[in-house]
N, C-alpha and C. Protein backbone atom coordinates (compact mmCIF):
# COMPACT_ATOMS: atom_id res chain seq x y z
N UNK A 1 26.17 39.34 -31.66
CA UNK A 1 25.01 39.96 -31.08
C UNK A 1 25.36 41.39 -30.70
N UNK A 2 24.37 42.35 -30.65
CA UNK A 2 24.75 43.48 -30.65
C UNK A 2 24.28 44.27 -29.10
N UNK A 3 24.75 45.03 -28.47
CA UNK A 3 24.84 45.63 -27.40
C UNK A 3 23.35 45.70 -27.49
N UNK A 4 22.62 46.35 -28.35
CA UNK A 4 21.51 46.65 -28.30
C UNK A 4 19.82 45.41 -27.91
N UNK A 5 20.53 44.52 -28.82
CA UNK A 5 20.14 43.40 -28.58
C UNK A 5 20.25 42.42 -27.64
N UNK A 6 21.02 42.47 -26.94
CA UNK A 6 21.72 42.00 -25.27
C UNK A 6 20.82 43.18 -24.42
N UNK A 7 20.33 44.41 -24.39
CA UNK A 7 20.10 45.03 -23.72
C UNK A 7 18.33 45.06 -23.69
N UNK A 8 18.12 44.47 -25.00
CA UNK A 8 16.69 44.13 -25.21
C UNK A 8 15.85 43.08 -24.38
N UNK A 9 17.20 41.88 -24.17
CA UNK A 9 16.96 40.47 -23.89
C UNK A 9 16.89 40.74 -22.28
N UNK A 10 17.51 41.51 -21.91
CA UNK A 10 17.50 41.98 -20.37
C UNK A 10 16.44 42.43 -19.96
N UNK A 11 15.94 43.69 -21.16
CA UNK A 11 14.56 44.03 -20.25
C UNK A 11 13.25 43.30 -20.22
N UNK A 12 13.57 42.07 -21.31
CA UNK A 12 12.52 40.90 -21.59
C UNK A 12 12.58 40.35 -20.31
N UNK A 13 13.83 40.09 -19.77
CA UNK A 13 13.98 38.56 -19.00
C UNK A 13 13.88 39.21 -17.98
N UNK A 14 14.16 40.63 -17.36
CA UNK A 14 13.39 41.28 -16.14
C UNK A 14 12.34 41.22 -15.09
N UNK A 15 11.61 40.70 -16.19
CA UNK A 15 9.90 40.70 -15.25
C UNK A 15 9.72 39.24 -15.32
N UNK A 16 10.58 38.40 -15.59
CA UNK A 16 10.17 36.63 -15.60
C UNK A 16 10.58 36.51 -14.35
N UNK A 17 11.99 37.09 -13.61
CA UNK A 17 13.06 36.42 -12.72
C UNK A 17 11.98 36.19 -11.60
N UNK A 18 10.69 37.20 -11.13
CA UNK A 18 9.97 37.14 -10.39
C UNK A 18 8.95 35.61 -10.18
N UNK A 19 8.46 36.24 -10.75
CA UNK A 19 7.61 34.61 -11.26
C UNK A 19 8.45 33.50 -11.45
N UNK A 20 9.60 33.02 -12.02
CA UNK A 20 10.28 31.93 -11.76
C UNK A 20 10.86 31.80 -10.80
N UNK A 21 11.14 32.70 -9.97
CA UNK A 21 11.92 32.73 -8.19
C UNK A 21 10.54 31.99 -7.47
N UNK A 22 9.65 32.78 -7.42
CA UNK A 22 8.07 32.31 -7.07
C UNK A 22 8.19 30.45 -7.23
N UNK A 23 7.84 30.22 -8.35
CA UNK A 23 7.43 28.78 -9.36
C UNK A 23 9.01 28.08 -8.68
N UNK A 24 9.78 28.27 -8.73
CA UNK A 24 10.83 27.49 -8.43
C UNK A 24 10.69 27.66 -6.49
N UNK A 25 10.18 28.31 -6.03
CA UNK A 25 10.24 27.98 -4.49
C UNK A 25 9.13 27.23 -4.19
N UNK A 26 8.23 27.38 -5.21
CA UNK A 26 6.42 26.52 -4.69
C UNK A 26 7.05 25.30 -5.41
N UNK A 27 7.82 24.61 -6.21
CA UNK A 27 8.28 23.47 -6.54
C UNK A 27 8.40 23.02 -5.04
N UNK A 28 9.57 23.53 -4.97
CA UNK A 28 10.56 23.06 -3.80
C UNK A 28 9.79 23.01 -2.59
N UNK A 29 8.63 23.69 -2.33
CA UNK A 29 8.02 23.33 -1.44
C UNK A 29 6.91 22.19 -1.53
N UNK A 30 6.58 22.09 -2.47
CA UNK A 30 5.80 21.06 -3.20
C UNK A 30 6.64 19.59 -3.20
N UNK A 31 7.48 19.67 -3.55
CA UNK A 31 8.54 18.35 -3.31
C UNK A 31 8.51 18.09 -1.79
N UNK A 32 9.00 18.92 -1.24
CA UNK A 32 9.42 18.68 0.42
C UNK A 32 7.69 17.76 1.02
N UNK A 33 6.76 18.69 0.36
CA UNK A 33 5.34 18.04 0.79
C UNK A 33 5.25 17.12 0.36
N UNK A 34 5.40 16.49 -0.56
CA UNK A 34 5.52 14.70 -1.24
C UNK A 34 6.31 14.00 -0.74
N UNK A 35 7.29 14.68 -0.57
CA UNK A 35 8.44 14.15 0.38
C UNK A 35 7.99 13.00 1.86
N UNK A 36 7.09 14.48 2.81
CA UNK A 36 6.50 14.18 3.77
C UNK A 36 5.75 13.38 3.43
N UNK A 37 4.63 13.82 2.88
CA UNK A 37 3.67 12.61 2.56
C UNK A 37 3.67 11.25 2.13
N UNK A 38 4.93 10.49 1.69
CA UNK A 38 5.79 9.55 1.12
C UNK A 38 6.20 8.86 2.31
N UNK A 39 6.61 9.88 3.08
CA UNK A 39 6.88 9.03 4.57
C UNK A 39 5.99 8.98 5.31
N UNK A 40 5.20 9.38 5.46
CA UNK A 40 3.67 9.16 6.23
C UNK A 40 2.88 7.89 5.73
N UNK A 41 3.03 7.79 4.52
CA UNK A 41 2.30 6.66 3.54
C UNK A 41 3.07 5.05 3.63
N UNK A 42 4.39 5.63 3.91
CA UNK A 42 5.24 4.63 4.40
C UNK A 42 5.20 3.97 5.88
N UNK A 43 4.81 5.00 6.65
CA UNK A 43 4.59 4.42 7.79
C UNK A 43 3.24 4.52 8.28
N UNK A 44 2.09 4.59 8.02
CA UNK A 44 0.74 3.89 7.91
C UNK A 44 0.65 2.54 7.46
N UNK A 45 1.47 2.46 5.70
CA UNK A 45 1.36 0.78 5.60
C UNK A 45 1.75 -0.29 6.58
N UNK A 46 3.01 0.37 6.72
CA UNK A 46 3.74 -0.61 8.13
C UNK A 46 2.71 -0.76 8.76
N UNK A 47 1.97 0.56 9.71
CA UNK A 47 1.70 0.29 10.90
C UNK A 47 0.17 -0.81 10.49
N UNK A 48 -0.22 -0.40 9.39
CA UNK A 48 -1.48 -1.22 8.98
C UNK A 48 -0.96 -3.04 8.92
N UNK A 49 0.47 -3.03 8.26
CA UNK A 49 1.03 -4.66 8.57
C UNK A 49 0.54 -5.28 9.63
N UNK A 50 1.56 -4.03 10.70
CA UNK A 50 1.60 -4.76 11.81
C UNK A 50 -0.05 -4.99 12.32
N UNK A 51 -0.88 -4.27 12.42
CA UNK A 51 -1.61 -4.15 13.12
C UNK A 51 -2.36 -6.04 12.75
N UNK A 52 -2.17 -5.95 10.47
CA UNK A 52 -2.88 -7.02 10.24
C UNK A 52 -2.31 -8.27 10.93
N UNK A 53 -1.33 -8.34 11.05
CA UNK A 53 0.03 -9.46 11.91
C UNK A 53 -1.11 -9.85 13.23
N UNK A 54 -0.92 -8.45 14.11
CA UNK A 54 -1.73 -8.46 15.04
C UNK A 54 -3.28 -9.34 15.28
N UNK A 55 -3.85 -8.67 14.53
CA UNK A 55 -5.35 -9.46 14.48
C UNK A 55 -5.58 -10.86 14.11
N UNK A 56 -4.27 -11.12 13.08
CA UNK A 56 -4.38 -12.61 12.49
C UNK A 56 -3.68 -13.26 13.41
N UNK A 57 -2.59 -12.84 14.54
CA UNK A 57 -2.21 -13.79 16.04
C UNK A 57 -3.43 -14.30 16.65
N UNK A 58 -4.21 -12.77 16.40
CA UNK A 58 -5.14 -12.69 17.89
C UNK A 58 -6.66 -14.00 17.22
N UNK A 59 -7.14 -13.63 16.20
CA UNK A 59 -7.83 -14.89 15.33
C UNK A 59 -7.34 -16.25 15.67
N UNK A 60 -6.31 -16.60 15.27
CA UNK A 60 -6.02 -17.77 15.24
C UNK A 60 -5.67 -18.59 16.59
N UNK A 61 -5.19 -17.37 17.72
CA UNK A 61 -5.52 -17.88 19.10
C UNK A 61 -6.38 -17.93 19.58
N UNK A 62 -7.71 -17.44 19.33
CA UNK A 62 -9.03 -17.28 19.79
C UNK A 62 -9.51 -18.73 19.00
N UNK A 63 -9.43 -19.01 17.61
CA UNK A 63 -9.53 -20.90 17.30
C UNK A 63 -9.36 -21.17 17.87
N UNK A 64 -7.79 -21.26 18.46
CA UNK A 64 -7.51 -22.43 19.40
C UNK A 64 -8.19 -22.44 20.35
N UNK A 65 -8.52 -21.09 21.40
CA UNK A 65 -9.28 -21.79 22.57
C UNK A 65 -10.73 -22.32 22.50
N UNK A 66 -11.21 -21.65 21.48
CA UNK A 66 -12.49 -22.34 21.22
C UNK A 66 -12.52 -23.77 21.22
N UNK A 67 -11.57 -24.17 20.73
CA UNK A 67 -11.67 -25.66 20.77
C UNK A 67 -11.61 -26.75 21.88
């Protein structure tokens, strides 16, 4: 490859580094947000378990005293 041609490829790849510095930090922030959101989603189901746990105690003790 020739000096000239190495020096071509430079002033091509110049004006990308911007925009991929950009695109590669909105990834990374984009991940971190799925991230979060992954654990939020994780702990809603739980808390939705428990809660169903909850109501189906509270049901099935309310049978009983009815009776």
């Amino acid at each position: 490859m020739k000096v000239s041609e190495v020096r071509e490829l430079r002033a091509e790849a110049l004006p990308l580094r911007e925009p991929v510095a950009r695109l590669t930090a909105t990834g990374e922030h984009l991940a971190a947000q799925l991230q979060d959101t992954r654990a939020e989603l994780k702990e809603t189901r739980e808390d939705g378990r428990a809660l169903q746990a909850e109501l189906l105690a509270l049901t099935r003790h309310d049978g009983k005293a009815k009776k």
